[in-house]
N, C-alpha and C. Protein backbone atom coordinates (compact mmCIF):
# COMPACT_ATOMS: atom_id res chain seq x y z
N UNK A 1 201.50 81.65 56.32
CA UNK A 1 201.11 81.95 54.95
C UNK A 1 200.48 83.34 54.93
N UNK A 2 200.71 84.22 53.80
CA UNK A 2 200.58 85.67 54.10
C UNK A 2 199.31 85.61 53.08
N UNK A 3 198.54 86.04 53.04
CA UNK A 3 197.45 86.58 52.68
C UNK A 3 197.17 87.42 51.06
N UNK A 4 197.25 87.11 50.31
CA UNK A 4 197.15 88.36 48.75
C UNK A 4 195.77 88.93 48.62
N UNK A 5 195.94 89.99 48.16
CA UNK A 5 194.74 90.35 47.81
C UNK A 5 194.60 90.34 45.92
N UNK A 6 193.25 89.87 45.48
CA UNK A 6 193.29 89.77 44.10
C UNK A 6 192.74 91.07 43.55
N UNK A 7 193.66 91.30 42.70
CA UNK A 7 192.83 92.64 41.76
C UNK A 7 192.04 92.35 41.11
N UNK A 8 190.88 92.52 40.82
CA UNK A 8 190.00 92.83 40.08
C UNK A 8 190.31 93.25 38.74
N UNK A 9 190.10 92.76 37.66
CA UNK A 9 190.33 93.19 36.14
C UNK A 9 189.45 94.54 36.19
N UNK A 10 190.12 96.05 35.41
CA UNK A 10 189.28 96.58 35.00
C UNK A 10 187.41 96.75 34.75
N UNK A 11 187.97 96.35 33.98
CA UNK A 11 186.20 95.88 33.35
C UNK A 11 185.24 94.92 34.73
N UNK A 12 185.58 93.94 35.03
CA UNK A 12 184.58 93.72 36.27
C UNK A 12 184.58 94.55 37.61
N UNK A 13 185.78 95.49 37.78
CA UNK A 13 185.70 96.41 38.73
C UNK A 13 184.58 97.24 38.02
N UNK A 14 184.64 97.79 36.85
CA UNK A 14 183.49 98.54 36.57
C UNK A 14 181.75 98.47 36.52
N UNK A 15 182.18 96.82 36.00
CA UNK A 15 180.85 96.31 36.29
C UNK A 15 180.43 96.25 37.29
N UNK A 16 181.25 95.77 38.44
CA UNK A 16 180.48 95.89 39.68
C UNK A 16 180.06 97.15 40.23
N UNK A 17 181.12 98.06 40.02
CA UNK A 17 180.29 99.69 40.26
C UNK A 17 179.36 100.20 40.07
N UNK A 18 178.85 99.89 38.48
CA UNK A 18 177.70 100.32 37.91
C UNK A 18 176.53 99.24 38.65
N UNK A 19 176.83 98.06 38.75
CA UNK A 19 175.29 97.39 39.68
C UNK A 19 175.19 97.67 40.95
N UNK A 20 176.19 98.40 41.72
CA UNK A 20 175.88 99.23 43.09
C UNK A 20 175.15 100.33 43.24
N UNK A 21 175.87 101.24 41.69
CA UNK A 21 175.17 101.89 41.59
C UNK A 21 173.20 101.77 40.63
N UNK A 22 173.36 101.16 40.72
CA UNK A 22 171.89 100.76 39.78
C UNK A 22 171.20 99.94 40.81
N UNK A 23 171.42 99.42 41.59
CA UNK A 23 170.73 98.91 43.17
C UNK A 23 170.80 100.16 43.85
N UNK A 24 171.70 101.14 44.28
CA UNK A 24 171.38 102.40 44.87
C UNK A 24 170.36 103.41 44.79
N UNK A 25 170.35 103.36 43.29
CA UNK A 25 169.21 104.17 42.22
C UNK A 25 167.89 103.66 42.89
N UNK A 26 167.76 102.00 43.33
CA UNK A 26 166.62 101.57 42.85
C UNK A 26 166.10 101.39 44.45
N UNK A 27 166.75 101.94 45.02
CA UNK A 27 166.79 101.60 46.80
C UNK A 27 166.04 103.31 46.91
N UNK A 28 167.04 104.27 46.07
CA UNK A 28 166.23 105.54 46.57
C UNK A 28 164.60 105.62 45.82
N UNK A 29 164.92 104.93 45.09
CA UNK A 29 163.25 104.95 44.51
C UNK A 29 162.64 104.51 44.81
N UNK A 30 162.67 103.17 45.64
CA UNK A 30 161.42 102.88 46.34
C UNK A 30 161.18 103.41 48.12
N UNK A 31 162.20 103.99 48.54
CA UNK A 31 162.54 104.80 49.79
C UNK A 31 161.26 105.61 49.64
N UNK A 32 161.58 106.51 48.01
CA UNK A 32 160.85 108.00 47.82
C UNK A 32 159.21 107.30 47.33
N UNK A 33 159.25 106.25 46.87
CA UNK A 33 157.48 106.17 46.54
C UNK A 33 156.98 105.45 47.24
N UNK A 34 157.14 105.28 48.77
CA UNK A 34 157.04 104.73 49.83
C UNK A 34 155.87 105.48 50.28
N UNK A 35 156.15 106.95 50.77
CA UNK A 35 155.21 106.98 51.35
C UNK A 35 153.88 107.79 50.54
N UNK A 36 154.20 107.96 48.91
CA UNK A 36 152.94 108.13 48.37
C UNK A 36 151.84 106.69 48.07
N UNK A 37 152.49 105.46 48.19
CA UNK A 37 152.10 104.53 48.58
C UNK A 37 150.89 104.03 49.75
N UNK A 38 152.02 104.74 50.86
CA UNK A 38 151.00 104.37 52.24
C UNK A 38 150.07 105.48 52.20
N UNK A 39 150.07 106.70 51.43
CA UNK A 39 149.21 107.61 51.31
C UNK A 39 147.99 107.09 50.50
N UNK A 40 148.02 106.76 49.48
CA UNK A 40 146.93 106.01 48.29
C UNK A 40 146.65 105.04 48.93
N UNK A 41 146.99 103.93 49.73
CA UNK A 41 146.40 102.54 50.55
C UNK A 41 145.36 103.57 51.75
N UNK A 42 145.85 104.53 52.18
CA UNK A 42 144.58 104.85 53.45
C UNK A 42 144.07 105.60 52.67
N UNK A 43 144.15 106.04 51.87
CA UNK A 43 142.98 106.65 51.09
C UNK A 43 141.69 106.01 50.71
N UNK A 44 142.24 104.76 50.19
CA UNK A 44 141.69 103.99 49.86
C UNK A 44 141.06 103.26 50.99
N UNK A 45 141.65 103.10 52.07
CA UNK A 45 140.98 102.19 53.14
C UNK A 45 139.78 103.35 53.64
N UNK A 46 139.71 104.30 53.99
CA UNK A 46 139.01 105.91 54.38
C UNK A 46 137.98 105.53 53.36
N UNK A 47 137.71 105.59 51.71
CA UNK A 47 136.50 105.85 50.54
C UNK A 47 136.05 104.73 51.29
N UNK A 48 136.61 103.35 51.39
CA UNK A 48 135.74 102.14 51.51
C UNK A 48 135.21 102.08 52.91
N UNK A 49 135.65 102.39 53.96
CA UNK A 49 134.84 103.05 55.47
C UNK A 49 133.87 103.80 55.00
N UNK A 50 134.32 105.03 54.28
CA UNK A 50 132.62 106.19 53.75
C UNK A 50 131.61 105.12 53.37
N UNK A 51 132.03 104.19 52.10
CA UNK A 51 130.83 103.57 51.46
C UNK A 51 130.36 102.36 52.53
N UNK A 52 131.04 102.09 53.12
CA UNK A 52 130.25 101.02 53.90
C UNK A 52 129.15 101.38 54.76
N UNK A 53 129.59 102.92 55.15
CA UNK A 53 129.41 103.68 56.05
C UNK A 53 128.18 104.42 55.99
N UNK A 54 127.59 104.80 54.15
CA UNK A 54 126.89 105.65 53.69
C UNK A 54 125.82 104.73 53.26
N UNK A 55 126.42 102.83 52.62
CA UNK A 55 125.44 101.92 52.27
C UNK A 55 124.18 101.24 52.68
């Protein structure tokens, strides 16, 4: 038995493009506010060392 491949209608080929691309979008955006993230958490861990530090 040989194998078919199914085409995809238009329109859900497109749809699926656009949610790859809209998961792609959303993959580089949290890539890029990653590490202003881990920047603001030790910042924050550093003030609360000072005040414990100064209390």
């Amino acid at each position: 038995m040989a194998w078919t491949v199914q085409r995809l209608d238009p329109d859900r080929s497109r749809r699926r493009l656009q949610l790859l691309a809209e998961l792609a979008g959303a993959k580089a955006v949290r890539e890029r506010e990653l590490p202003r993230q881990v920047r603001g958490d030790r910042l924050r861990e550093l003030i609360a060392t000072r005040r414990r530090l100064a209390g």
